[in-house]
PDB file of N, CA and C in Angstrom:
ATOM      1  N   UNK A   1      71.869  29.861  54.907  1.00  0.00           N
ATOM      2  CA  UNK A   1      72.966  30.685  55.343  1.00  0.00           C
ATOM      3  C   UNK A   1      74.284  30.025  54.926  1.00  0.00           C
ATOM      4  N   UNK A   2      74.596  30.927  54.314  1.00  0.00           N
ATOM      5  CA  UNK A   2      76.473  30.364  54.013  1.00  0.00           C
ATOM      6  C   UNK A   2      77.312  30.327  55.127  1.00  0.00           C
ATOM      7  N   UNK A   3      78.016  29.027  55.209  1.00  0.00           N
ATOM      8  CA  UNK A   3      78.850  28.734  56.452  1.00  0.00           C
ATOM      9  C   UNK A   3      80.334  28.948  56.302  1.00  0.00           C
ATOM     10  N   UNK A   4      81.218  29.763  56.582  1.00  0.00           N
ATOM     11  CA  UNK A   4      82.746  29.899  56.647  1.00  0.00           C
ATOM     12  C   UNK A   4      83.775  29.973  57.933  1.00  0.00           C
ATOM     13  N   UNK A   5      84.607  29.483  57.679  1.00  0.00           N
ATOM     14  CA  UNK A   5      85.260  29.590  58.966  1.00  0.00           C
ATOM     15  C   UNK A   5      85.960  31.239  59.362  1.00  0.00           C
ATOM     16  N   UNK A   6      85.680  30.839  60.321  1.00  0.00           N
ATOM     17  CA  UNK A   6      86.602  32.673  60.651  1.00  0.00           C
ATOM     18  C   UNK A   6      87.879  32.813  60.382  1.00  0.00           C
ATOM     19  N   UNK A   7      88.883  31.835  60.080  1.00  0.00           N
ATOM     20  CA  UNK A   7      90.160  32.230  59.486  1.00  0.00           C
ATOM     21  C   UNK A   7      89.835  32.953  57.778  1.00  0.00           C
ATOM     22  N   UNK A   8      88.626  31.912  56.796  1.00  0.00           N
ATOM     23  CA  UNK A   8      88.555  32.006  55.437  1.00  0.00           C
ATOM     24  C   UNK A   8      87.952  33.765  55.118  1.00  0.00           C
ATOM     25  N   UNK A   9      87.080  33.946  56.542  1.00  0.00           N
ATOM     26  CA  UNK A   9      86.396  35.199  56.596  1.00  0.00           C
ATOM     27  C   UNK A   9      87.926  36.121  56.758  1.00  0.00           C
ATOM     28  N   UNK A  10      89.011  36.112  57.629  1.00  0.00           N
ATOM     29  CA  UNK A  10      89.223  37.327  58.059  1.00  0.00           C
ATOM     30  C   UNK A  10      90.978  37.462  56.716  1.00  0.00           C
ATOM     31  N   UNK A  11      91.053  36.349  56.037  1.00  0.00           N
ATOM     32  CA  UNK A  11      92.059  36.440  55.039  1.00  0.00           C
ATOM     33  C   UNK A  11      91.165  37.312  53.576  1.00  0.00           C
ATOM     34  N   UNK A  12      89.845  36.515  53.582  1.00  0.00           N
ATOM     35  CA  UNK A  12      89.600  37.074  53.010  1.00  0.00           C
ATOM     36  C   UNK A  12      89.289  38.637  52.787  1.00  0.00           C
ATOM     37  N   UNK A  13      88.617  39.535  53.875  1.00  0.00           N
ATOM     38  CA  UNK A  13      88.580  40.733  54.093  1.00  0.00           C
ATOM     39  C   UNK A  13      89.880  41.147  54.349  1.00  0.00           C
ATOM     40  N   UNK A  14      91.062  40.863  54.616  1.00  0.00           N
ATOM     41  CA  UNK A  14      92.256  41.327  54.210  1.00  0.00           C
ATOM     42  C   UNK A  14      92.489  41.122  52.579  1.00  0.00           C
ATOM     43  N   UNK A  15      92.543  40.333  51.911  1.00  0.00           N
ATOM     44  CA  UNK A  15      92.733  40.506  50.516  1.00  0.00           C
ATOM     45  C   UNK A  15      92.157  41.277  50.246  1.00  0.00           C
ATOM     46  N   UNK A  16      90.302  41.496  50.222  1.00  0.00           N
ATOM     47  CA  UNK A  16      90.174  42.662  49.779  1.00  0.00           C
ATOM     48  C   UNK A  16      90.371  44.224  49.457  1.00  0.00           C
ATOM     49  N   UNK A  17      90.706  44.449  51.020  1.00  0.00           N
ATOM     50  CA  UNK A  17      90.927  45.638  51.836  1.00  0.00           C
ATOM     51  C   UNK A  17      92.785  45.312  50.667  1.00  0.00           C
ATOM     52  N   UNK A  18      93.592  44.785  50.889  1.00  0.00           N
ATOM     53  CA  UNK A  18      94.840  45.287  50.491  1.00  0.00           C
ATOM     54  C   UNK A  18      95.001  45.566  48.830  1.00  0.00           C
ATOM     55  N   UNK A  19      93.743  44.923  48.487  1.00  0.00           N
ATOM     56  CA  UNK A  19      93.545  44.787  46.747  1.00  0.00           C
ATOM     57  C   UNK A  19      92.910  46.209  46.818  1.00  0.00           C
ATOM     58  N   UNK A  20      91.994  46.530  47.418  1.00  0.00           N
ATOM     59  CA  UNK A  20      91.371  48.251  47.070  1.00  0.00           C
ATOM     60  C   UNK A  20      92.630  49.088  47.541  1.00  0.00           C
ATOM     61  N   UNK A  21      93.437  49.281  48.223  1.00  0.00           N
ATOM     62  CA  UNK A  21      94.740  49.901  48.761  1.00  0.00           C
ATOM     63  C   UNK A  21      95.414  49.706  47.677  1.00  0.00           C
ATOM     64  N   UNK A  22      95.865  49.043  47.121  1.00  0.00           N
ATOM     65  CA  UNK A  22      96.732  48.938  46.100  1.00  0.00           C
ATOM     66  C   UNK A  22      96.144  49.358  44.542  1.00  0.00           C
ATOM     67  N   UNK A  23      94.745  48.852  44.360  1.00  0.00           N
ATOM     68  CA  UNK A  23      94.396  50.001  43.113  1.00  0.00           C
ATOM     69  C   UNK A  23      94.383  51.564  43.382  1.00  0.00           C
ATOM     70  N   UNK A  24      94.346  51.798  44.715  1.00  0.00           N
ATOM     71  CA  UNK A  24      93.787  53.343  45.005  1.00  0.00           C
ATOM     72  C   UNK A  24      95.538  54.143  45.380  1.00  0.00           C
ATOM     73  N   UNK A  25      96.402  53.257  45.177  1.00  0.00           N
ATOM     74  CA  UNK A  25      98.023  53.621  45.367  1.00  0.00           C
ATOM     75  C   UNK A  25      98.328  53.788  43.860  1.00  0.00           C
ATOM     76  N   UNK A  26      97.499  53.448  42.700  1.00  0.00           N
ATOM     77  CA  UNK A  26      98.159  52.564  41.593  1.00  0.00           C
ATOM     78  C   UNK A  26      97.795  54.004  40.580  1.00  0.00           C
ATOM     79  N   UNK A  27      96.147  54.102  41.097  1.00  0.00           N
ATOM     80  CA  UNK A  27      95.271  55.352  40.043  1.00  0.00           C
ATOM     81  C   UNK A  27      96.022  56.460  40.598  1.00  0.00           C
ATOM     82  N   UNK A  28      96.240  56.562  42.027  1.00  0.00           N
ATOM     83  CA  UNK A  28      97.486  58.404  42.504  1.00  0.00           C
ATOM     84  C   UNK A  28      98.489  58.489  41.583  1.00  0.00           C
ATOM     85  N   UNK A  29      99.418  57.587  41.698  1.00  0.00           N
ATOM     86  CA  UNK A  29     100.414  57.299  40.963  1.00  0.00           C
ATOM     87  C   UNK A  29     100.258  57.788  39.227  1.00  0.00           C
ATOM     88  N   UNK A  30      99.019  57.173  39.035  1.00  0.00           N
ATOM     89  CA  UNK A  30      98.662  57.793  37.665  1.00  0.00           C
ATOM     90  C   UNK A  30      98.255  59.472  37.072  1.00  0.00           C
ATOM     91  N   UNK A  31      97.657  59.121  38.014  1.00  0.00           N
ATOM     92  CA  UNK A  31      96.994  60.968  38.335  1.00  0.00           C
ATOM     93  C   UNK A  31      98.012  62.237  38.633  1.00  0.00           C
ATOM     94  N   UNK A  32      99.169  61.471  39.482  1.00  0.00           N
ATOM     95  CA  UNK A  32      99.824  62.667  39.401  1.00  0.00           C
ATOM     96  C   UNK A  32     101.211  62.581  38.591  1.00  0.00           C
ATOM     97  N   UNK A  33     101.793  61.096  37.740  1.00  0.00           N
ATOM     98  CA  UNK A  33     102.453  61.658  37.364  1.00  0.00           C
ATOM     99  C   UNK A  33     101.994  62.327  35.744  1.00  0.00           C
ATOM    100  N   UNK A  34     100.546  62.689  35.389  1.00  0.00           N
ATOM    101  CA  UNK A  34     100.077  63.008  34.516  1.00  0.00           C
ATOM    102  C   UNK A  34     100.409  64.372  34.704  1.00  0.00           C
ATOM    103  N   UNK A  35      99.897  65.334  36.078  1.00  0.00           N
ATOM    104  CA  UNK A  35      99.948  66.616  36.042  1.00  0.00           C
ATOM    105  C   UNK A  35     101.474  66.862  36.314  1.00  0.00           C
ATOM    106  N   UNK A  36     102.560  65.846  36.784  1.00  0.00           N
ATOM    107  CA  UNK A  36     104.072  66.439  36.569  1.00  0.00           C
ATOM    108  C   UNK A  36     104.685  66.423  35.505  1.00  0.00           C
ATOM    109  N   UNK A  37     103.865  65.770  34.227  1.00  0.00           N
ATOM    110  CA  UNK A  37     104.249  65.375  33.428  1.00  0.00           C
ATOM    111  C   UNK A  37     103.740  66.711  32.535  1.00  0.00           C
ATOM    112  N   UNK A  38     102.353  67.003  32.368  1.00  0.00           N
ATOM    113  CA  UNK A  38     101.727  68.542  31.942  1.00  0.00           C
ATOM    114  C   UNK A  38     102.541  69.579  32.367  1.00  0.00           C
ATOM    115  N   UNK A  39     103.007  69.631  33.440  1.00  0.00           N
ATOM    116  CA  UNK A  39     103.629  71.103  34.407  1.00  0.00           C
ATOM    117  C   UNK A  39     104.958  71.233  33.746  1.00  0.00           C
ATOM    118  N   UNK A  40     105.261  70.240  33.452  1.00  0.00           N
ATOM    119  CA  UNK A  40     107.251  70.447  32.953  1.00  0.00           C
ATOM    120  C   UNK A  40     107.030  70.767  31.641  1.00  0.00           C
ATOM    121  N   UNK A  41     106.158  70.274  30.560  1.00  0.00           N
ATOM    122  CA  UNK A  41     105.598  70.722  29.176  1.00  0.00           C
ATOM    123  C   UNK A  41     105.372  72.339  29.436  1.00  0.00           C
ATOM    124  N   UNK A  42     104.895  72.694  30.081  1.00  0.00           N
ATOM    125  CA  UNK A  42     104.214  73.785  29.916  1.00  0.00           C
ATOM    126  C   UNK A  42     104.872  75.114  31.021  1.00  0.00           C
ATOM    127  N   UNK A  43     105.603  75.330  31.673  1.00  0.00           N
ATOM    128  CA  UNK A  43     106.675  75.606  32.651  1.00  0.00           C
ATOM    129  C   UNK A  43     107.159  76.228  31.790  1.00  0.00           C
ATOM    130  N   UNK A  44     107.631  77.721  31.647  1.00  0.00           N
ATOM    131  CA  UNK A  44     109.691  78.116  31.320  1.00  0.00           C
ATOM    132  C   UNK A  44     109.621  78.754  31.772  1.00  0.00           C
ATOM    133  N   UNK A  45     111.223  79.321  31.687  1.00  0.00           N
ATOM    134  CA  UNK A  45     111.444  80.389  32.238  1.00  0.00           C
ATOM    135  C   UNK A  45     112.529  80.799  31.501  1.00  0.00           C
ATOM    136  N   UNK A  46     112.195  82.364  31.373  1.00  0.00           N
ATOM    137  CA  UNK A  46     113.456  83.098  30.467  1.00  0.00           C
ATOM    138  C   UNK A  46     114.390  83.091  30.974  1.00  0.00           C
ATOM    139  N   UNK A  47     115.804  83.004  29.933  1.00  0.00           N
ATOM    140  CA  UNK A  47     116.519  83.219  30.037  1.00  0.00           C
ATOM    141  C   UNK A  47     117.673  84.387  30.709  1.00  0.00           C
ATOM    142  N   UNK A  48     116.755  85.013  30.166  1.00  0.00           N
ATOM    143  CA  UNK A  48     117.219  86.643  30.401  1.00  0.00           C
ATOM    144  C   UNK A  48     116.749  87.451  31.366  1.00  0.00           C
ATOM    145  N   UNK A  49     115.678  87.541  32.152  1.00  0.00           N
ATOM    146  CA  UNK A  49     114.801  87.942  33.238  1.00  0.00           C
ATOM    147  C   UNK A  49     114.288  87.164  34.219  1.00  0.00           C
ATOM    148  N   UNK A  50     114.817  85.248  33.648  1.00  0.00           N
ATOM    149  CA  UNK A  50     114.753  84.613  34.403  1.00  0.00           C
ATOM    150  C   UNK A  50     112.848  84.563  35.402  1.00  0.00           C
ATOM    151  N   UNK A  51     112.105  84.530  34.553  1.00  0.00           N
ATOM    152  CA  UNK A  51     110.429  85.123  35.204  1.00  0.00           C
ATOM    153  C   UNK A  51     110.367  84.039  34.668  1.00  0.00           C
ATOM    154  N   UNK A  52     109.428  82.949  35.521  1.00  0.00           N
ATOM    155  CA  UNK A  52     108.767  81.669  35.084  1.00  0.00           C
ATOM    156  C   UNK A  52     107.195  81.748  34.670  1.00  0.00           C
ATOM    157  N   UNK A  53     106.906  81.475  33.783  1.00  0.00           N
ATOM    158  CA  UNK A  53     105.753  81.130  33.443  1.00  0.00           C
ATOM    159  C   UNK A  53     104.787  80.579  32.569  1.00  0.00           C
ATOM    160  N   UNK A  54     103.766  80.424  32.684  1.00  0.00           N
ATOM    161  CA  UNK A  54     102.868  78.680  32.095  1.00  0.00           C
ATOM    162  C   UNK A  54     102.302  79.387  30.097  1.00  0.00           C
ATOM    163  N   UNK A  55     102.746  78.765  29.460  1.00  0.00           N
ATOM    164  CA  UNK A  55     102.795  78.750  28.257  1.00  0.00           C
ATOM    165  C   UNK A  55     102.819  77.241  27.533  1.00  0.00           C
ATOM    166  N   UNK A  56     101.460  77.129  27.288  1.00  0.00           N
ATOM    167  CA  UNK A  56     100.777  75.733  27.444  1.00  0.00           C
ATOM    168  C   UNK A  56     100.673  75.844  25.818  1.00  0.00           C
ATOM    169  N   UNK A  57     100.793  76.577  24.871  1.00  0.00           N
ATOM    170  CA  UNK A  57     100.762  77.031  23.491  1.00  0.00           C
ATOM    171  C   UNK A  57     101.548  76.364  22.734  1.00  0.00           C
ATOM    172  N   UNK A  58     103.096  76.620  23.251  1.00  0.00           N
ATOM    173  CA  UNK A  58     104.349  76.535  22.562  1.00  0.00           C
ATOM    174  C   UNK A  58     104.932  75.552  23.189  1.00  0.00           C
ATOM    175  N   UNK A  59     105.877  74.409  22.154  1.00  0.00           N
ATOM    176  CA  UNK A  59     106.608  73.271  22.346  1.00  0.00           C
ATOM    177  C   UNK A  59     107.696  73.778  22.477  1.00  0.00           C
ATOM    178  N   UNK A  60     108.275  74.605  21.293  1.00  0.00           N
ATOM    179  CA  UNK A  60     109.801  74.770  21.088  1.00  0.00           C
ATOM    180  C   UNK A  60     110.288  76.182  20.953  1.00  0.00           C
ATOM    181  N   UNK A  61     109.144  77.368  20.933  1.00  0.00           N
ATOM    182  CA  UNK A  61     109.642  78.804  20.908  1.00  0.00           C
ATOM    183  C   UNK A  61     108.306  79.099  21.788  1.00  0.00           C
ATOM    184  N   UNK A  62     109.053  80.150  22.385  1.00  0.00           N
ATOM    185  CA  UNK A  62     108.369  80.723  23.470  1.00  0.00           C
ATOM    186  C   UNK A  62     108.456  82.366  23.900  1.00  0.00           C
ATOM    187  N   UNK A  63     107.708  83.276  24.197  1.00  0.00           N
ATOM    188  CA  UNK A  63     107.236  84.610  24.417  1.00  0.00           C
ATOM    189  C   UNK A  63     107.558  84.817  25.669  1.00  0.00           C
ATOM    190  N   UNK A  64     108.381  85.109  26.256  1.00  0.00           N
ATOM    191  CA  UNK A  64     108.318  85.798  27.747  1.00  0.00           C
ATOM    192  C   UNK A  64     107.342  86.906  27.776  1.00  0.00           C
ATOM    193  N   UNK A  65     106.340  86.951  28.565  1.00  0.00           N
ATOM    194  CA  UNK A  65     105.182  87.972  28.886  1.00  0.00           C
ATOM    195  C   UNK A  65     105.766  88.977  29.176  1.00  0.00           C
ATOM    196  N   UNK A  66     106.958  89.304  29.852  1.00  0.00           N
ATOM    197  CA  UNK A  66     107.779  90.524  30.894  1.00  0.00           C
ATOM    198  C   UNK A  66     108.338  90.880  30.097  1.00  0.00           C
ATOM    199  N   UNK A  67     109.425  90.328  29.234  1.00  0.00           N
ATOM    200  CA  UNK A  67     110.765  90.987  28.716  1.00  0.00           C
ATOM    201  C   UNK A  67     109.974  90.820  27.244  1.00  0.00           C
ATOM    202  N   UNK A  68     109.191  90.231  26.474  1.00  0.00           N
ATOM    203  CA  UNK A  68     108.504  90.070  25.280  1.00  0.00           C
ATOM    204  C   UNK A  68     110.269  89.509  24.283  1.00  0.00           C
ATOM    205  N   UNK A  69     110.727  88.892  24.828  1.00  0.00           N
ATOM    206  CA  UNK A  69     112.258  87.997  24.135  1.00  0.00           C
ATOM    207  C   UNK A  69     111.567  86.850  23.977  1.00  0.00           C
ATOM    208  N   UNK A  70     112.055  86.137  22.240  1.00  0.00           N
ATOM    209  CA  UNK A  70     111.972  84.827  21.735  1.00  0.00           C
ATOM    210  C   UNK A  70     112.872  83.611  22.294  1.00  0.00           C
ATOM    211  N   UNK A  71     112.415  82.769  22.800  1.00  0.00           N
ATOM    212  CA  UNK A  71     113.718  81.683  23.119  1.00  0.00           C
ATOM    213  C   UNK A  71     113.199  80.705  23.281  1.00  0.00           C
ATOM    214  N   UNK A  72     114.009  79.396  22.800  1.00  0.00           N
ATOM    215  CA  UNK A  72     113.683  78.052  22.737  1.00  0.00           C
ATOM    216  C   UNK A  72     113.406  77.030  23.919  1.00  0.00           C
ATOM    217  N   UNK A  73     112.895  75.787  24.113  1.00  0.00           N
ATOM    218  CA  UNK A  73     113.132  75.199  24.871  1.00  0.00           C
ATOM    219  C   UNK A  73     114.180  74.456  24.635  1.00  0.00           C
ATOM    220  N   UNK A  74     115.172  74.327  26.535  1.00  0.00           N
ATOM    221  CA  UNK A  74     116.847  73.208  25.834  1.00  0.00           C
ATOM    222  C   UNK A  74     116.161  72.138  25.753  1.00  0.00           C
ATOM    223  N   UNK A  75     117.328  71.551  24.964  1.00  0.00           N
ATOM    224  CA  UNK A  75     116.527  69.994  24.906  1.00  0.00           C
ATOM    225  C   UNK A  75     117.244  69.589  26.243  1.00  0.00           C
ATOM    226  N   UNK A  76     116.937  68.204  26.786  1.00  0.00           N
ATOM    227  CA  UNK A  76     117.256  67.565  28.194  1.00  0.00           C
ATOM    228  C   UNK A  76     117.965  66.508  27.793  1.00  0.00           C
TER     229      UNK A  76
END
């Protein structure tokens, strides 16, 4: 039987526990700024009718579905 003291035991199950907390803070962080990062790519909204919607196709010209008007994305 392996012998440890109960201080080495209970630092240690805190390191662990704050090391899995902190990868599982680290991968969210990743995960979502992936889909805010997809959503703003793919997001417009016309100009002219002002109707938002997902057009995952086009970088720099874009189809409004409603008003069927051509228009660019601004640059930022």
């Amino acid at each position: 039987m392996i012998k440890i003291e109960l201080n080495f035991a209970v630092a240690l199950y805190l390191l662990i526990s704050i090391l899995i907390l902190l990868l599982w803070i680290r991968f969210e962080h990743i995960k979502t700024s992936k889909t805010k990062n997809q959503k703003h790519t793919t997001l417009w909204q016309c100009p002219l009718c002002f109707y938002v919607y997902v057009d995952s196709r086009s970088e720099t010209i874009s189809r409004c579905p409603k008003c069927n008007t051509l228009h660019k994305r601004e640059k930022k």
